[in-house]
Protein backbone atom coordinates (compact mmCIF):
# COMPACT_ATOMS: atom_id res chain seq x y z
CA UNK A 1 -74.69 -56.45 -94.70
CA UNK A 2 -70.91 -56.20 -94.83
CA UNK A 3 -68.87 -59.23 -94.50
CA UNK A 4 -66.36 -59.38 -91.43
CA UNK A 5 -62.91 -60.56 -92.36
CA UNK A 6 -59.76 -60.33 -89.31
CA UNK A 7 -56.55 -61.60 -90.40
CA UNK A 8 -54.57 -64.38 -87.81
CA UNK A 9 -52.02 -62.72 -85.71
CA UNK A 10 -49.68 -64.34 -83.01
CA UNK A 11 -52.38 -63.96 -80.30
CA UNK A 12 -55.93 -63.33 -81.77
CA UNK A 13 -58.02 -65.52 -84.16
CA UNK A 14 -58.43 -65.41 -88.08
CA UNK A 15 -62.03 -64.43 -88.39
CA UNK A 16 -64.05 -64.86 -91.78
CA UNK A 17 -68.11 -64.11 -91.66
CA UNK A 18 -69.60 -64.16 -94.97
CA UNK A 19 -72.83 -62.86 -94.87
CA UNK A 20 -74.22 -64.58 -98.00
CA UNK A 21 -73.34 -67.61 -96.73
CA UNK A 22 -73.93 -67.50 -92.80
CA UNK A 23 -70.51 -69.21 -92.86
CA UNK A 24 -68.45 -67.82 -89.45
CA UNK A 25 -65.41 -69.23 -89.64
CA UNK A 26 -62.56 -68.59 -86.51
CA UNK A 27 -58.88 -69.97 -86.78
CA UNK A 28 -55.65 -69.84 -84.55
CA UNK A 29 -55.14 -69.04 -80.79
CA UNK A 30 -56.62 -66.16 -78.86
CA UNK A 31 -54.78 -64.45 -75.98
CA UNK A 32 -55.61 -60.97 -76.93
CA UNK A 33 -54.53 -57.70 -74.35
CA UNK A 34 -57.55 -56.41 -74.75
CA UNK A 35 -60.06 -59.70 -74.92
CA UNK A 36 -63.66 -57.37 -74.95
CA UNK A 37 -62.21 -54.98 -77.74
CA UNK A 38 -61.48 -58.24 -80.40
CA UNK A 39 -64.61 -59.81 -79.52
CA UNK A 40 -67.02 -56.75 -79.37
CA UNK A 41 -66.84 -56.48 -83.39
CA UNK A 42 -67.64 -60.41 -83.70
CA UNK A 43 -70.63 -60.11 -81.14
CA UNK A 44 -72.12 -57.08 -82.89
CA UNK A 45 -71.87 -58.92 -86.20
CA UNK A 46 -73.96 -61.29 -85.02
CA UNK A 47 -76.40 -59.45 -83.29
CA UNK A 48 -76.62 -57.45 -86.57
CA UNK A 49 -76.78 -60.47 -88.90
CA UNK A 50 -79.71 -61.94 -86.91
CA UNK A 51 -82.03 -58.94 -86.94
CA UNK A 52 -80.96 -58.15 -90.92
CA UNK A 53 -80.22 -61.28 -92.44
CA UNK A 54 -82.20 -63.44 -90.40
CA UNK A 55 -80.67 -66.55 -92.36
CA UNK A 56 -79.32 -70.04 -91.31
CA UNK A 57 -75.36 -69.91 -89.47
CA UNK A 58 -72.76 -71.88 -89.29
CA UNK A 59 -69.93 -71.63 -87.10
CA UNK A 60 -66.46 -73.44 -87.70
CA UNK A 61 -64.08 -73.08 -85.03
CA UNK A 62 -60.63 -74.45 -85.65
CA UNK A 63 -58.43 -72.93 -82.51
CA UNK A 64 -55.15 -74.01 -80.98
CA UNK A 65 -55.20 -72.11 -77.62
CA UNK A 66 -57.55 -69.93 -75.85
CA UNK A 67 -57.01 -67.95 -72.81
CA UNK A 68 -59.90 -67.50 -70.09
CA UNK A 69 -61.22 -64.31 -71.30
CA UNK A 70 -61.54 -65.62 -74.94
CA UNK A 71 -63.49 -68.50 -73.69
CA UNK A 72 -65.71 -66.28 -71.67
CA UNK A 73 -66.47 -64.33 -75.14
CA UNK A 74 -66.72 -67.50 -77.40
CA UNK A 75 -69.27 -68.84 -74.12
CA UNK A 76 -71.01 -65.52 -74.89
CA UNK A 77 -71.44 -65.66 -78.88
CA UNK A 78 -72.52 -69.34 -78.72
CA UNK A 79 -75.49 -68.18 -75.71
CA UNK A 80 -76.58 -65.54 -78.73
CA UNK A 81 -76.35 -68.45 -80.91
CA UNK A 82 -78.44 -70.62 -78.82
CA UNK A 83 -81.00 -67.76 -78.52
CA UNK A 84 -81.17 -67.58 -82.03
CA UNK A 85 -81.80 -71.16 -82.95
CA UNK A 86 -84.69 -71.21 -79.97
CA UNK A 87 -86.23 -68.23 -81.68
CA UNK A 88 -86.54 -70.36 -84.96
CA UNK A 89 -83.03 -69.95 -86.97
CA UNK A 90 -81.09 -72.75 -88.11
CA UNK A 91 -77.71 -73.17 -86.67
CA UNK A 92 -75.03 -75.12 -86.52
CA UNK A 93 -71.05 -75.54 -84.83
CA UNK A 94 -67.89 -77.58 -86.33
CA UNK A 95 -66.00 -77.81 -83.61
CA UNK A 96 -62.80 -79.01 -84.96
CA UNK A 97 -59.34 -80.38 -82.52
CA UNK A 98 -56.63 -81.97 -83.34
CA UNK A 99 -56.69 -85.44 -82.47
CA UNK A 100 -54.22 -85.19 -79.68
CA UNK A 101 -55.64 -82.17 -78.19
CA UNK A 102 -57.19 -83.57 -75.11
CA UNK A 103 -58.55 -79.75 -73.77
CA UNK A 104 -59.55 -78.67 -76.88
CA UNK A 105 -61.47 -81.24 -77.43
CA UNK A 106 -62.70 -81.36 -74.13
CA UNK A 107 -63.89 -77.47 -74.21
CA UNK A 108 -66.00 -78.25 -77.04
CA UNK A 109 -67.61 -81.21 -75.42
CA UNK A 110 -68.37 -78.78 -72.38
CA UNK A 111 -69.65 -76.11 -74.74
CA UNK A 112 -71.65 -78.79 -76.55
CA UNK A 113 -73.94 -79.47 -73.81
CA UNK A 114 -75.02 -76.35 -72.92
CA UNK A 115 -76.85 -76.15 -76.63
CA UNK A 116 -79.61 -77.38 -78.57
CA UNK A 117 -78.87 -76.83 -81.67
CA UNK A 118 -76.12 -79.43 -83.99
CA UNK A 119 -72.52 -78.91 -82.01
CA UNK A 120 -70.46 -81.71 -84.63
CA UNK A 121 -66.91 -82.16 -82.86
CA UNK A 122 -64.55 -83.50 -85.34
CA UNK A 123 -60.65 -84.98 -85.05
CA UNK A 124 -58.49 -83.65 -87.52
C-alpha cells in the first residue's frame, strides 16, 4: 500500500500516512475551497489501509485553525476510526494544542468523548 504524503499550504493541512508504520500524521490549518475534494483522498486511505493492512493506527493531529467543513471531515475519519478499533484494531489519537489555544483544545476534548479508543490531548 502506497504511502500518502500532502505538503502544508496556506489553507489545507500537511498530511503524512506511512503505511508501515500506521503513523497518520496532519499539521497546519484547514480552510480548503473545496473541503470534500482534500479530504476524500485521506478517507479513502483509510478505508483502504483497514481492509489491506489491517494493522494498529495512530493519528497525530497538530492543527492551528479549522473551518466547519474540515471539522465535519476530521468528525468523519475519527467515526471510521472508531469503527475500526470496535471491530478489533488498535488505535490511537495525539491530539496536540498549544497551550493557549482554548478552542483547540476544547474541539479535541469534544471529539474525545465521542470515542473509545486512547484520545491523549497534550499542551505544547
Amino acid at each position: 500500500m502506497d504511502n500518502l504524503t500532502l505538503a502544508k499550504t496556506k489553507n489545507t493541512l500537511g498530511v503524512s500516512f506511512d503505511s508501515s508504520t500506521g503513523i497518520l500524521d496532519l499539521t497546519g490549518s484547514s480552510y480548503p475551497e473545496n473541503t470534500a475534494e482534500f479530504f476524500r483522498p485521506l478517507i479513502t486511505w483509510i478505508q483502504t489501509y483497514f481492509l489491506e493492512v489491517t494493522g494498529n493506527l495512530n493519528l497525530n493531529v497538530k492543527i492551528d485553525y479549522l473551518n466547519s467543513s474540515s471539522i465535519k471531515y476530521l468528525s468523519d475519519m475519527v467515526d471510521k476510526l472508531e469503527n475500526y478499533h470496535k471491530g478489533g484494531g488498535k488505535v490511537e489519537i495525539n491530539w496536540y494544542h498549544k497551550e493557549d489555544d482554548e478552542d483547540i483544545m476544547e474541539m479535541g476534548q469534544e471529539i474525545k468523548e465521542d470515542v473509545s479508543f486512547p484520545f491523549n490531548i497534550i499542551s505544547v
